[in-house]
C-alpha atoms as a PDB file:
ATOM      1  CA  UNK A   1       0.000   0.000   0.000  1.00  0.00           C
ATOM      2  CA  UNK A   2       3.474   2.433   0.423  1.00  0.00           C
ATOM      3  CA  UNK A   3       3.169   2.760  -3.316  1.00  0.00           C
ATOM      4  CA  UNK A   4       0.217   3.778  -3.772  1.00  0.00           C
ATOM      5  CA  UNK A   5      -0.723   6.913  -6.790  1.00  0.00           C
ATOM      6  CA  UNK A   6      -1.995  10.069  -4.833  1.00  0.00           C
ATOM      7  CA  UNK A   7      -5.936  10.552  -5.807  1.00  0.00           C
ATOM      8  CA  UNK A   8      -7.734  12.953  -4.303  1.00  0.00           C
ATOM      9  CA  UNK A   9     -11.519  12.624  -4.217  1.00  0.00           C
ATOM     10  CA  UNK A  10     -12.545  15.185  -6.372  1.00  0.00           C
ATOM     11  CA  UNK A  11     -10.291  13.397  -9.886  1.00  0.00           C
ATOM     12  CA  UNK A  12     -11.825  10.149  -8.869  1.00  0.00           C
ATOM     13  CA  UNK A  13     -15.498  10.865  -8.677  1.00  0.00           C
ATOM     14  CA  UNK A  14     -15.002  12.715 -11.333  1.00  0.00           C
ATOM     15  CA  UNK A  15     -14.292   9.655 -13.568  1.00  0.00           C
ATOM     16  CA  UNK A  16     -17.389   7.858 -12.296  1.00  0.00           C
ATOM     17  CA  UNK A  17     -20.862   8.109 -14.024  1.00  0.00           C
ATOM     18  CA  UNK A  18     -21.809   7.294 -10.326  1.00  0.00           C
ATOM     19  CA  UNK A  19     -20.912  10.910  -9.171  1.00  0.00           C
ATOM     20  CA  UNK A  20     -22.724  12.602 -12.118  1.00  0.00           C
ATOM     21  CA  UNK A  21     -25.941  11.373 -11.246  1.00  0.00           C
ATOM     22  CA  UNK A  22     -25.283  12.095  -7.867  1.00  0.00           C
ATOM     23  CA  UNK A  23     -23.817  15.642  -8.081  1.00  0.00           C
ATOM     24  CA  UNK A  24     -27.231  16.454 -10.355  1.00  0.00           C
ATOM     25  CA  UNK A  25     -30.148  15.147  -8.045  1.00  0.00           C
ATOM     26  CA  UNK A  26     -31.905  17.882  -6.799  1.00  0.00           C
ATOM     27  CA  UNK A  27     -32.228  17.361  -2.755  1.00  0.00           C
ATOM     28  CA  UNK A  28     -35.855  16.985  -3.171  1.00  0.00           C
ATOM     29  CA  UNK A  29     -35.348  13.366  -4.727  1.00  0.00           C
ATOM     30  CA  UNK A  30     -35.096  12.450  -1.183  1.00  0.00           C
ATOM     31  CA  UNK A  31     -38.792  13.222  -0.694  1.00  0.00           C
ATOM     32  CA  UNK A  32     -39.933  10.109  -1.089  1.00  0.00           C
ATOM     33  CA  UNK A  33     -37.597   8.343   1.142  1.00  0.00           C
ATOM     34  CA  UNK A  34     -35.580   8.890   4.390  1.00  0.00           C
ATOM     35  CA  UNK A  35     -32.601   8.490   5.922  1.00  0.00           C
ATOM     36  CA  UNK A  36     -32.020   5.573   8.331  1.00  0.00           C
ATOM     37  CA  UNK A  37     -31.869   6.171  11.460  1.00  0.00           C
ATOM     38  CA  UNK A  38     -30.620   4.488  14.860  1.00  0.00           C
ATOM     39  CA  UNK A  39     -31.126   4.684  18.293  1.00  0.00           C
ATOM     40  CA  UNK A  40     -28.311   6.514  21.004  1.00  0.00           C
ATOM     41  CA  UNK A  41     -28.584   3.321  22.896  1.00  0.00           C
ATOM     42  CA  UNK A  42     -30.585   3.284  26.512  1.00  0.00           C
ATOM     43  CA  UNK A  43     -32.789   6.203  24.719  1.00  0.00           C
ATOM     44  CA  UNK A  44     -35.421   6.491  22.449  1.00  0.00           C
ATOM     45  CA  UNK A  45     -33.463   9.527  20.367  1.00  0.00           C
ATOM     46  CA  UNK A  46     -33.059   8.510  16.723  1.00  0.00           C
ATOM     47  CA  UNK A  47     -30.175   9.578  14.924  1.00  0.00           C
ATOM     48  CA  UNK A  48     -29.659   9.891  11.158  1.00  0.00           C
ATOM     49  CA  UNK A  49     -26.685   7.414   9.876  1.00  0.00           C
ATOM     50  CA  UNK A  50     -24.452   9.358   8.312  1.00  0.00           C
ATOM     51  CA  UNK A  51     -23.479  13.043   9.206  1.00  0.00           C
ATOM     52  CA  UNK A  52     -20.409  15.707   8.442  1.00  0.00           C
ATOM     53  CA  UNK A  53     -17.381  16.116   9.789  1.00  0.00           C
ATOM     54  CA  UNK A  54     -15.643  19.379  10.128  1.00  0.00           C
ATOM     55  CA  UNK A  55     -12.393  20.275   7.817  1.00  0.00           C
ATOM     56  CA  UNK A  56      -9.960  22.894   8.358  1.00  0.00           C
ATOM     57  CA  UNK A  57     -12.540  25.558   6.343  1.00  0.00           C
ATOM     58  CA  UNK A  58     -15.191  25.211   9.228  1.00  0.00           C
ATOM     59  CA  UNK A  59     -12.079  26.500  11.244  1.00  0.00           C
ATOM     60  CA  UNK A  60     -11.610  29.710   9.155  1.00  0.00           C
ATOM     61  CA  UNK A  61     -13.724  30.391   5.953  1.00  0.00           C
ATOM     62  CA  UNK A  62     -11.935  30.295   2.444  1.00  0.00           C
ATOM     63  CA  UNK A  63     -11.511  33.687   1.629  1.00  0.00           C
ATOM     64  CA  UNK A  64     -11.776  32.572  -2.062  1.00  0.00           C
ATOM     65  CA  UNK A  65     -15.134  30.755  -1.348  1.00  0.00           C
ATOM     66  CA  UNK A  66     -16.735  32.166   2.085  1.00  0.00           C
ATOM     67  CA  UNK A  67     -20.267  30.250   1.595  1.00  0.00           C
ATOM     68  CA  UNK A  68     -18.936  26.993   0.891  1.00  0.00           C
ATOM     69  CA  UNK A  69     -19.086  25.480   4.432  1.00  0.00           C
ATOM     70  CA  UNK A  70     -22.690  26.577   4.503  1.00  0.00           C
ATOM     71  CA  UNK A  71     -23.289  24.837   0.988  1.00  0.00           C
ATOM     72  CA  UNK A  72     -21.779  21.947   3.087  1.00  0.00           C
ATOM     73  CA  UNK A  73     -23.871  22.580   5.902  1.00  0.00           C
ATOM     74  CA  UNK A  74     -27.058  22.931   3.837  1.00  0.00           C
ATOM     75  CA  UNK A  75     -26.242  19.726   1.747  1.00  0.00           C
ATOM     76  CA  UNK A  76     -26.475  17.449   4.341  1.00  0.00           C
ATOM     77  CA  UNK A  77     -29.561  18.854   5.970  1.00  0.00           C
ATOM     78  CA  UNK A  78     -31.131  18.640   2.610  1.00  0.00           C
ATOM     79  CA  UNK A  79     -30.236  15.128   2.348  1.00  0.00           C
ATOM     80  CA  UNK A  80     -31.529  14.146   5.656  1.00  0.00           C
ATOM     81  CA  UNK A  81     -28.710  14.472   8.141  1.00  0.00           C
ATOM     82  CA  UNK A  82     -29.038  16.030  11.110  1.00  0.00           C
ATOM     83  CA  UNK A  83     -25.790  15.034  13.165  1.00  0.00           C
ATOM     84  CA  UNK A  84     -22.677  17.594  12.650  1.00  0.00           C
ATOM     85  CA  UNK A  85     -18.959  16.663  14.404  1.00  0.00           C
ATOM     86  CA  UNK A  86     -17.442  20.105  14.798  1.00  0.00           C
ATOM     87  CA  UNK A  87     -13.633  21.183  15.172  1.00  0.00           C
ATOM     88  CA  UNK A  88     -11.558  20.465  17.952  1.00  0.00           C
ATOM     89  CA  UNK A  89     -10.182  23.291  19.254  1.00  0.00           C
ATOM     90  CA  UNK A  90      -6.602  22.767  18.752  1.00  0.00           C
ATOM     91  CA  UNK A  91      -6.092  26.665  18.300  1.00  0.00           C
ATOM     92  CA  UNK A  92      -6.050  29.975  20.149  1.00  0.00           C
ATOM     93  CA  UNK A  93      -8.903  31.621  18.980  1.00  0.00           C
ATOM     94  CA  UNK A  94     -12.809  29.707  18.721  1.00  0.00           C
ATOM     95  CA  UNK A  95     -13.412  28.357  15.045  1.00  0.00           C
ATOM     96  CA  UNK A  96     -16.013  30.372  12.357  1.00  0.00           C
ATOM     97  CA  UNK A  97     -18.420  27.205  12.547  1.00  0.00           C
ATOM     98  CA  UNK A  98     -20.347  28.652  15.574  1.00  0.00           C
ATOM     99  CA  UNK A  99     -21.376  31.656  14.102  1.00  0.00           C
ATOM    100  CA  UNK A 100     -22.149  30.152  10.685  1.00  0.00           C
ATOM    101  CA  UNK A 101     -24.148  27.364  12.759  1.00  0.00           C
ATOM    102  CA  UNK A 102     -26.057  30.263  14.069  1.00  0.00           C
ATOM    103  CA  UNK A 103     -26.302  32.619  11.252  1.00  0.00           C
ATOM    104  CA  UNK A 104     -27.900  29.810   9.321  1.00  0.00           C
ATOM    105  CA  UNK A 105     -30.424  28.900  12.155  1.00  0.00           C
ATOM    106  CA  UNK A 106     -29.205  25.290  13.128  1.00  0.00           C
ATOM    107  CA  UNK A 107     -28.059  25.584  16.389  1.00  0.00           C
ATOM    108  CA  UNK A 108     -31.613  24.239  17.703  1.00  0.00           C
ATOM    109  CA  UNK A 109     -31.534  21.839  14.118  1.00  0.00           C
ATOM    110  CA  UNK A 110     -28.024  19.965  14.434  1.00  0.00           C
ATOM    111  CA  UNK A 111     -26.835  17.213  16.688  1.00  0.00           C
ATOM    112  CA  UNK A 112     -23.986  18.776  17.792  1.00  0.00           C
ATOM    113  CA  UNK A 113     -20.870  17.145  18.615  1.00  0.00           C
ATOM    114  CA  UNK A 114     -17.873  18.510  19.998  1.00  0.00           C
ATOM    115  CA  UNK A 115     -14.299  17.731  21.711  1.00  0.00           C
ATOM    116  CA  UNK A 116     -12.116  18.567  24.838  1.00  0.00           C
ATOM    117  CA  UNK A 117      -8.478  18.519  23.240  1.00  0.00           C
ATOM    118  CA  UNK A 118      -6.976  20.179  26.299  1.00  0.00           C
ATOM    119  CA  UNK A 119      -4.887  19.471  29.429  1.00  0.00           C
ATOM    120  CA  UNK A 120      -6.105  20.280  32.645  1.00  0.00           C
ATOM    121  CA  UNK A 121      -9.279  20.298  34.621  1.00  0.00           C
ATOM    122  CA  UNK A 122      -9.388  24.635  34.240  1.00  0.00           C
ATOM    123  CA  UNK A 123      -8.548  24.452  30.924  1.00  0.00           C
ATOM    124  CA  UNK A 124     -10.728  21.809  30.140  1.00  0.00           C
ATOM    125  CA  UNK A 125     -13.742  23.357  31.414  1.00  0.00           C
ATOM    126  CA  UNK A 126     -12.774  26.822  29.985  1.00  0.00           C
ATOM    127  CA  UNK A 127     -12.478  24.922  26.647  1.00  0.00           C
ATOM    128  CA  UNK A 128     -16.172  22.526  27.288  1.00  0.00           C
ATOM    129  CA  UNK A 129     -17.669  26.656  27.749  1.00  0.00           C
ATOM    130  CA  UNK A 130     -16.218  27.799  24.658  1.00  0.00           C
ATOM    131  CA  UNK A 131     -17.166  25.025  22.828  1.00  0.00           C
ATOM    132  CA  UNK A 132     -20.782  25.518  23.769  1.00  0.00           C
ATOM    133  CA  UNK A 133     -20.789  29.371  23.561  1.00  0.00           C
ATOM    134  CA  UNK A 134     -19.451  29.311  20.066  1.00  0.00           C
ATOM    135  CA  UNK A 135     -22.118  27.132  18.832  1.00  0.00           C
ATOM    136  CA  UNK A 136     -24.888  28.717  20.752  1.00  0.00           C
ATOM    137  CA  UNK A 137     -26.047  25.861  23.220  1.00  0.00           C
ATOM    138  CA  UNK A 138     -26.349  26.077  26.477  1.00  0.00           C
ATOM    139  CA  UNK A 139     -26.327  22.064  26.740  1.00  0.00           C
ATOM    140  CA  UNK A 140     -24.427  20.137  23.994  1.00  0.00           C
ATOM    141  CA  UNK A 141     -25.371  16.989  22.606  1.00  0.00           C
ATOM    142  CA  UNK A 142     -22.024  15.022  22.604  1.00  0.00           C
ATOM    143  CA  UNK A 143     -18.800  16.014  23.898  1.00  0.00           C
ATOM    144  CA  UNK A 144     -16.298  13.584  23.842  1.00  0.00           C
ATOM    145  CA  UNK A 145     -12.151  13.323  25.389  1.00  0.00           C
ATOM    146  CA  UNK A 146     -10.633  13.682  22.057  1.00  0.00           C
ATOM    147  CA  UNK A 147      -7.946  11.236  21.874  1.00  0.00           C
ATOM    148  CA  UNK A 148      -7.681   9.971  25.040  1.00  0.00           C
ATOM    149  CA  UNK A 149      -6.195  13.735  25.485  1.00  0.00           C
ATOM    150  CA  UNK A 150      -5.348  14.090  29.496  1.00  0.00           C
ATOM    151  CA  UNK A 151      -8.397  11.042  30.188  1.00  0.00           C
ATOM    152  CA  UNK A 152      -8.453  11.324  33.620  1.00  0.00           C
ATOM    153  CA  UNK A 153      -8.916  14.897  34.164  1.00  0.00           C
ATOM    154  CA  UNK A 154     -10.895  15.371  30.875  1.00  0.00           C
ATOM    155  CA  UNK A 155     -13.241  12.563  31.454  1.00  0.00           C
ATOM    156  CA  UNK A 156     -14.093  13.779  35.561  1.00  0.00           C
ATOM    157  CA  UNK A 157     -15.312  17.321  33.778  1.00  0.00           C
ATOM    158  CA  UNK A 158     -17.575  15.744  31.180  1.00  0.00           C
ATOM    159  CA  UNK A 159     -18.735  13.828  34.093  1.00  0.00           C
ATOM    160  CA  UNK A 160     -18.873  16.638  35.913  1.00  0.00           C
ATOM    161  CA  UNK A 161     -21.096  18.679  32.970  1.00  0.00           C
ATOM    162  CA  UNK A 162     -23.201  16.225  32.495  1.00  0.00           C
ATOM    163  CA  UNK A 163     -24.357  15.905  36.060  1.00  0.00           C
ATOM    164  CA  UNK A 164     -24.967  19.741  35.826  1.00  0.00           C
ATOM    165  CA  UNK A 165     -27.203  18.955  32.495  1.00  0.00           C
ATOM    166  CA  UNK A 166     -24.573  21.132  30.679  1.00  0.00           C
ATOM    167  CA  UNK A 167     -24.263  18.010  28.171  1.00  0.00           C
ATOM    168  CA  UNK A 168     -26.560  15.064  27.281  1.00  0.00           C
ATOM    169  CA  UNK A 169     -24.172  12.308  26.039  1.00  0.00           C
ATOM    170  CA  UNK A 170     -20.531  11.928  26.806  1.00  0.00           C
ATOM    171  CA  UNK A 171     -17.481   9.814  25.270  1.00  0.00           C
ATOM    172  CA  UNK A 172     -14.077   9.325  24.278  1.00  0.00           C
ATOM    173  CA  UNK A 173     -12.702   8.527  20.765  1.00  0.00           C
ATOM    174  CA  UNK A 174      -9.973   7.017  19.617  1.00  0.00           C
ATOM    175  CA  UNK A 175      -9.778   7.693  15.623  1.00  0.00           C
ATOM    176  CA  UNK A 176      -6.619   5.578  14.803  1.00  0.00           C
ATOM    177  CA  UNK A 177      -3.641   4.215  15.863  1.00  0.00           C
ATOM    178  CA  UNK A 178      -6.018   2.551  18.714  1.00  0.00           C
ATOM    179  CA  UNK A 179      -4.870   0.504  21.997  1.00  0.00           C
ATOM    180  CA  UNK A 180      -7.591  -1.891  21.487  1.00  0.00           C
ATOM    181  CA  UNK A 181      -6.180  -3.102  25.471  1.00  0.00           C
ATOM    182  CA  UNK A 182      -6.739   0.726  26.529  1.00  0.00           C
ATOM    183  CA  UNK A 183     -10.146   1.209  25.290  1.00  0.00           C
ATOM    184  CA  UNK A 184     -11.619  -1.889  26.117  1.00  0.00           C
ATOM    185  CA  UNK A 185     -10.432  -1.352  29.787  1.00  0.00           C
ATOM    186  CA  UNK A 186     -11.771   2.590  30.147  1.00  0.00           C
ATOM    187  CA  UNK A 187     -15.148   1.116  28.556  1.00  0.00           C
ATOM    188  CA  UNK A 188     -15.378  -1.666  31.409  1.00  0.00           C
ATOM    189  CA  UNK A 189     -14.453   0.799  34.293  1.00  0.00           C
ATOM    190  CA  UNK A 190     -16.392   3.928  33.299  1.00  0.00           C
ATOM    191  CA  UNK A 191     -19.023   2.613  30.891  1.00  0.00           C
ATOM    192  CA  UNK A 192     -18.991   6.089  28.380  1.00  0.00           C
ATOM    193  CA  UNK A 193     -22.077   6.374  26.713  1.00  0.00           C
ATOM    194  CA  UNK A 194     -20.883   6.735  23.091  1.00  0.00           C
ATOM    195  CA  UNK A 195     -17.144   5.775  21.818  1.00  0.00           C
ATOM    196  CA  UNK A 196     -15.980   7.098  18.215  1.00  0.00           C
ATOM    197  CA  UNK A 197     -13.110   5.201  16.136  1.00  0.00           C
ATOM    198  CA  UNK A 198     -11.688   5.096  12.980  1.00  0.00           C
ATOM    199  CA  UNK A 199     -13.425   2.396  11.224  1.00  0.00           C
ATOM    200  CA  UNK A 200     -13.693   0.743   7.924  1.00  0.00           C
ATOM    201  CA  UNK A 201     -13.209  -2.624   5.634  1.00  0.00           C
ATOM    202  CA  UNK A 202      -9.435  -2.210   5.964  1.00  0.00           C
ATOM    203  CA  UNK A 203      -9.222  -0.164   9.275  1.00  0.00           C
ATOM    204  CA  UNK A 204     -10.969  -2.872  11.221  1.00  0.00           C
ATOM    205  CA  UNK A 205      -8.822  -3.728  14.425  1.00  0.00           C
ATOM    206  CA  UNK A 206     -12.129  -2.902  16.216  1.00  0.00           C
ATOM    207  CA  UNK A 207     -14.020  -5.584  14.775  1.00  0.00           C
ATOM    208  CA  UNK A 208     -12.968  -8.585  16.777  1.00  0.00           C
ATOM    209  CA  UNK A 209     -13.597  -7.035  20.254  1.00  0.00           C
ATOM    210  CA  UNK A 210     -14.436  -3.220  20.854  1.00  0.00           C
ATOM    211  CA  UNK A 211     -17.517  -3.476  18.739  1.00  0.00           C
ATOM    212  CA  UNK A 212     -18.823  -6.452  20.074  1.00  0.00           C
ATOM    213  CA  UNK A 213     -18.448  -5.316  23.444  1.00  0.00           C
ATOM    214  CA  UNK A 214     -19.707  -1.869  22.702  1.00  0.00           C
ATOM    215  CA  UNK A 215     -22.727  -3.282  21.558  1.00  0.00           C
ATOM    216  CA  UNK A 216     -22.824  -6.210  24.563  1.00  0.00           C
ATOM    217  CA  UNK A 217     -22.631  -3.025  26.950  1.00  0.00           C
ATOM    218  CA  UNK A 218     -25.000  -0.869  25.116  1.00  0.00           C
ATOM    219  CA  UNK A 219     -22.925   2.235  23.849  1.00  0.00           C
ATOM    220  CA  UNK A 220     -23.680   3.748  21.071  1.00  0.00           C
ATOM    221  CA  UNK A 221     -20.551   3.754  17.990  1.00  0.00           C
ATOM    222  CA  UNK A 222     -19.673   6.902  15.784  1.00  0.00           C
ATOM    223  CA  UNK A 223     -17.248   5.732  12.785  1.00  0.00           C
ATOM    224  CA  UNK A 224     -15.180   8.439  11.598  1.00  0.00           C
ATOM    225  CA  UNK A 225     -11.913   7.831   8.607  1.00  0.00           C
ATOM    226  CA  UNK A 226     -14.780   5.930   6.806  1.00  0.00           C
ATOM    227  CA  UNK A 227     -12.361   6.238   3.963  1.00  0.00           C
ATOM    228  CA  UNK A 228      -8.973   5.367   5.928  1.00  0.00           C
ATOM    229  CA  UNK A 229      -6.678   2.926   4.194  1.00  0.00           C
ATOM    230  CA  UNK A 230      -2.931   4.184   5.527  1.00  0.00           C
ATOM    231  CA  UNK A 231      -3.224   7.593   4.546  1.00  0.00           C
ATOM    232  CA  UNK A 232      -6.952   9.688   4.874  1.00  0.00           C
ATOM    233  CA  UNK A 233      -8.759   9.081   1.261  1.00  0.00           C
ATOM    234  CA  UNK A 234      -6.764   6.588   0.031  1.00  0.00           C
ATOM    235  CA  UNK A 235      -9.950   4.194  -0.218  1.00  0.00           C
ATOM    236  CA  UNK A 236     -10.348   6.158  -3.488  1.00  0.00           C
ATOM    237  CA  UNK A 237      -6.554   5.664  -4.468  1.00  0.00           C
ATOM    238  CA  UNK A 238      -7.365   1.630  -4.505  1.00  0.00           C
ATOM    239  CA  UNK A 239     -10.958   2.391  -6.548  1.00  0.00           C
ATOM    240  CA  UNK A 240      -9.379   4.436  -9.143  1.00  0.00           C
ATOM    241  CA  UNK A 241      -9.901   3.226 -12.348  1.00  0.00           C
ATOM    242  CA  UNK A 242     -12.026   0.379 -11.121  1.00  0.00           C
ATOM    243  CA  UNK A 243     -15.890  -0.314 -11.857  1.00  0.00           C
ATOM    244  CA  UNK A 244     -18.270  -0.883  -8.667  1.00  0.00           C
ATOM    245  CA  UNK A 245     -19.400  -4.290  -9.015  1.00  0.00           C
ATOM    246  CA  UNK A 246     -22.538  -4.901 -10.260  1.00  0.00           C
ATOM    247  CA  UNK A 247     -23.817  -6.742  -7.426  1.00  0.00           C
ATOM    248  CA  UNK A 248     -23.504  -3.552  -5.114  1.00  0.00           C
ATOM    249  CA  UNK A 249     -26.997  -2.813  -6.543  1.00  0.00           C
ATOM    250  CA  UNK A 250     -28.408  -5.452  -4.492  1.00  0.00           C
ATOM    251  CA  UNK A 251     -27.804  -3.120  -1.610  1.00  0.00           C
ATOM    252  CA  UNK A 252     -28.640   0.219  -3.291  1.00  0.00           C
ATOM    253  CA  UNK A 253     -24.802   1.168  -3.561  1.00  0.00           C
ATOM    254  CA  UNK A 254     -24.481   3.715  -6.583  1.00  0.00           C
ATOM    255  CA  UNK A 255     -20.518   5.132  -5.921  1.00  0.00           C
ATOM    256  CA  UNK A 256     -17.685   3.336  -4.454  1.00  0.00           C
ATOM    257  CA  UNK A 257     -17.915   6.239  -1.367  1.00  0.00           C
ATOM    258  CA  UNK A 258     -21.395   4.031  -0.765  1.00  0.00           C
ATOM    259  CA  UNK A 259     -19.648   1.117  -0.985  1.00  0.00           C
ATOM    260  CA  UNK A 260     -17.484   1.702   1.651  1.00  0.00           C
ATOM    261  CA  UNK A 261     -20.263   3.760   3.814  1.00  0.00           C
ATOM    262  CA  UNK A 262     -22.743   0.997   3.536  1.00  0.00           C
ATOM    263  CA  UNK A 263     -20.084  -1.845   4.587  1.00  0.00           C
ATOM    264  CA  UNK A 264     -19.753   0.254   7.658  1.00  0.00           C
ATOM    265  CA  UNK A 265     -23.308   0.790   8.774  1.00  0.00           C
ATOM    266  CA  UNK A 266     -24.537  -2.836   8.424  1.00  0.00           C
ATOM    267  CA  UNK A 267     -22.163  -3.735  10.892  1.00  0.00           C
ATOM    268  CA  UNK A 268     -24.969  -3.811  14.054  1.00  0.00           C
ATOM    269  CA  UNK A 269     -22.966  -1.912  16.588  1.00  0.00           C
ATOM    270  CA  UNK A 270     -22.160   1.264  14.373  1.00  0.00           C
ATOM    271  CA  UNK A 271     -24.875   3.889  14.936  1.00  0.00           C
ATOM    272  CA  UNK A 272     -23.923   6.432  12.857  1.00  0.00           C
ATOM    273  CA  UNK A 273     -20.805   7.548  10.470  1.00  0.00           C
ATOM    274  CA  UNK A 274     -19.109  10.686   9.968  1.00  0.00           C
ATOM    275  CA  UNK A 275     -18.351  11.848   6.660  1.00  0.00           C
ATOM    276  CA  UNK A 276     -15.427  14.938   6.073  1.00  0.00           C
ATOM    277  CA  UNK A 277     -15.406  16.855   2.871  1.00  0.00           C
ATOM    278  CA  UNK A 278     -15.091  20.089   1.194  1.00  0.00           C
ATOM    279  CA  UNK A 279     -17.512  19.388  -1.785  1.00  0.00           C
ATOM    280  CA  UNK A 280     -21.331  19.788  -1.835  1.00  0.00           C
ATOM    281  CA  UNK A 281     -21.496  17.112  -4.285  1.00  0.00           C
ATOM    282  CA  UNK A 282     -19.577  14.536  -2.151  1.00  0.00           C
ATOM    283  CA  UNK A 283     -21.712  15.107   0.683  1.00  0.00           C
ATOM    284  CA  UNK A 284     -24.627  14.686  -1.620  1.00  0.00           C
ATOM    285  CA  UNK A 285     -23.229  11.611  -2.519  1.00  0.00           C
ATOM    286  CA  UNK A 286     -22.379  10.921   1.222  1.00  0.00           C
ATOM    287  CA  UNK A 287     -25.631  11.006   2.312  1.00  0.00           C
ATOM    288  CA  UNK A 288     -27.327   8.958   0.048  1.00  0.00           C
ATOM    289  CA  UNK A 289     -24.839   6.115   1.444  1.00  0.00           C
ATOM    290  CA  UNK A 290     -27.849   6.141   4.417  1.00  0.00           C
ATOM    291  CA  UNK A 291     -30.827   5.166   1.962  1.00  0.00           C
ATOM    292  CA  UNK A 292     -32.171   2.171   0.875  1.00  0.00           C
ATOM    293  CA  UNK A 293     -30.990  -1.319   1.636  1.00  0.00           C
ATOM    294  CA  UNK A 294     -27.816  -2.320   3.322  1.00  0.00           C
ATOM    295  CA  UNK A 295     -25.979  -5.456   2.911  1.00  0.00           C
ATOM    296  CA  UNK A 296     -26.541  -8.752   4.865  1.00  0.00           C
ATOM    297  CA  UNK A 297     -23.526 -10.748   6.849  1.00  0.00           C
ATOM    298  CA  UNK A 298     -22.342 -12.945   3.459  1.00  0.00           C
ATOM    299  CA  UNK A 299     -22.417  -9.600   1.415  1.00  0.00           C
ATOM    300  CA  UNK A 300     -20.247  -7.937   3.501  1.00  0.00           C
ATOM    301  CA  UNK A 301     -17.793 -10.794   3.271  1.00  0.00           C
ATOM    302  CA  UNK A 302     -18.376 -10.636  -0.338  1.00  0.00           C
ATOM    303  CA  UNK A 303     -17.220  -6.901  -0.069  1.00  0.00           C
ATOM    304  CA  UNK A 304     -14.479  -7.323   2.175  1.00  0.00           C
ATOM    305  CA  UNK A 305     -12.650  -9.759  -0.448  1.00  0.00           C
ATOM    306  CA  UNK A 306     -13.742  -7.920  -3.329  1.00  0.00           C
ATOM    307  CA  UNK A 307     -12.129  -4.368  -1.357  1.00  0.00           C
ATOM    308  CA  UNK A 308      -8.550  -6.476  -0.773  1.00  0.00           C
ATOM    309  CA  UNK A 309      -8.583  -7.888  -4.093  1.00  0.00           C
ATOM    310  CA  UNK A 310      -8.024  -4.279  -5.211  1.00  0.00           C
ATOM    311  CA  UNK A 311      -4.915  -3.680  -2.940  1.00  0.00           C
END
């Protein structure tokens, strides 16, 4: 996999008759469908199955394109998503995603997601208020210890917050690089309500044991790196050049971004995947990986071989 050709996203959907049907459907061609959704285990909240992750131009807005992450936004609200992982707050100064969260009315809409990516009880709270004031909330949805960043400190103010009803669900994720040992130990001693890991058909430590015990103890699973094979986007390095099967129609797949999407979400213990992208037409196509059917236990295996056959 070292060798593989650089591809980004945008030249290989490009190539696929897939994408062109899917960049040109109006959102309304959802209308007669919906989205699947799951439930946050323990609760009856239903969540939408795939939703948007933040890149670097929800941190500052391209000058050269200011209303694109609102395109991005409004894409996958169109489509039927509803659940929105926002930046980490790795920098100084707050990101521009609150106020264009706010400006375009969706801080009451979204599921909103964020991080603690700090060290220090002080700092962590100071950074859990931030996080909320920027996006307008006075309680998040999901706030999660990004990274296993400072657990023990991190993890005792989520706690903390969600005692004082400043937050309704709390986590940790791991995205890669994951000490399966680590996890599985933090999940058994403090039970977090939802995890998040990198997951996919070739990213798939997870499968053997965190999943199964995620879903044995009733915590809820949100996949980021969908596309994850070494290096971020790669997934569509392997598909270049490469027809989607005709057999993925049996589960409603129309673009190898589905293919990968839909492998993910008919594992049982995933209850929702994040998505990253700069393109309104990806996250078009993103979001349609949530409709229709999804493939059963022996097509997934089928998939699985097919993916590796490409490597």
């Amino acid at each position: 996999m070292s060798g593989l050709n650089s591809l980004s996203r945008r030249e290989f959907l490009a190539q696929t008759a897939a994408l062109t049907a899917a960049s040109s459907l109006p959102t309304s061609s959802f209308a007669q469908e919906s989205m699947l959704t799951r439930a946050i285990p323990g609760t009856d909240e239903q969540l939408p199955v795939i939703g948007l992750g933040a890149p670097d131009l929800f941190f500052t807005t391209p000058p050269e394109d200011p209303e694109l992450p609102r395109s991005l936004l409004q894409a996958m609200v169109d489509s039927g998503g509803r659940i929105f992982d926002t930046p980490a707050f790795f920098r100084p100064d707050p990101p521009d995603v609150g106020g264009i969260v706010r400006e375009m009315n969706l801080q009451d809409e979204l599921f909103l997601i964020g991080k603690i990516t700090v060290e220090g009880k002080q700092a962590a709270m100071e950074h859990f208020d931030k996080t909320a004031a920027n996006l307008g909330r006075e309680q998040m949805d999901m706030m999660l210890v990004h990274n296993y960043k400072d657990l023990a400190s991190n993890w005792a103010v989520l706690k903390e917050a969600k005692a004082e009803g400043k937050v309704r669900h709390i986590g940790i994720s791991r995205t890669h690089n994951a000490d399966n040992e680590t996890l599985e130990q933090f999940m058994r001693a403090e039970r977090p309500e939802i995890i998040m890991l990198g997951y996919n058909m070739h990213q798939n430590e997870h499968e053997e044991r965190i999943l199964p015990l995620a879903q044995d103890m009733g915590m809820g699973v949100v996949v980021v790196e969908p596309f994850r094979v070494i290096d971020d986007g790669a997934f569509f390095s392997v598909t270049a050049g490469k027809e989607l099967p005709d057999w993925a129609a049996e589960f409603d797949c129309e673009s190898w971004a589905q293919f990968s999407l839909k492998y993910i979400l008919s594992n049982p213990a995933i209850t929702s995947v994040i998505t990253e992208t700069s393109s309104v037409r990806h996250v078009i196509d993103n979001m349609r990986g949530g409709y229709g059917r999804l493939p059963d236990q022996t097509m997934r295996k089928r998939m699985s071989e097919h993916f590796y056959s490409l490597l």
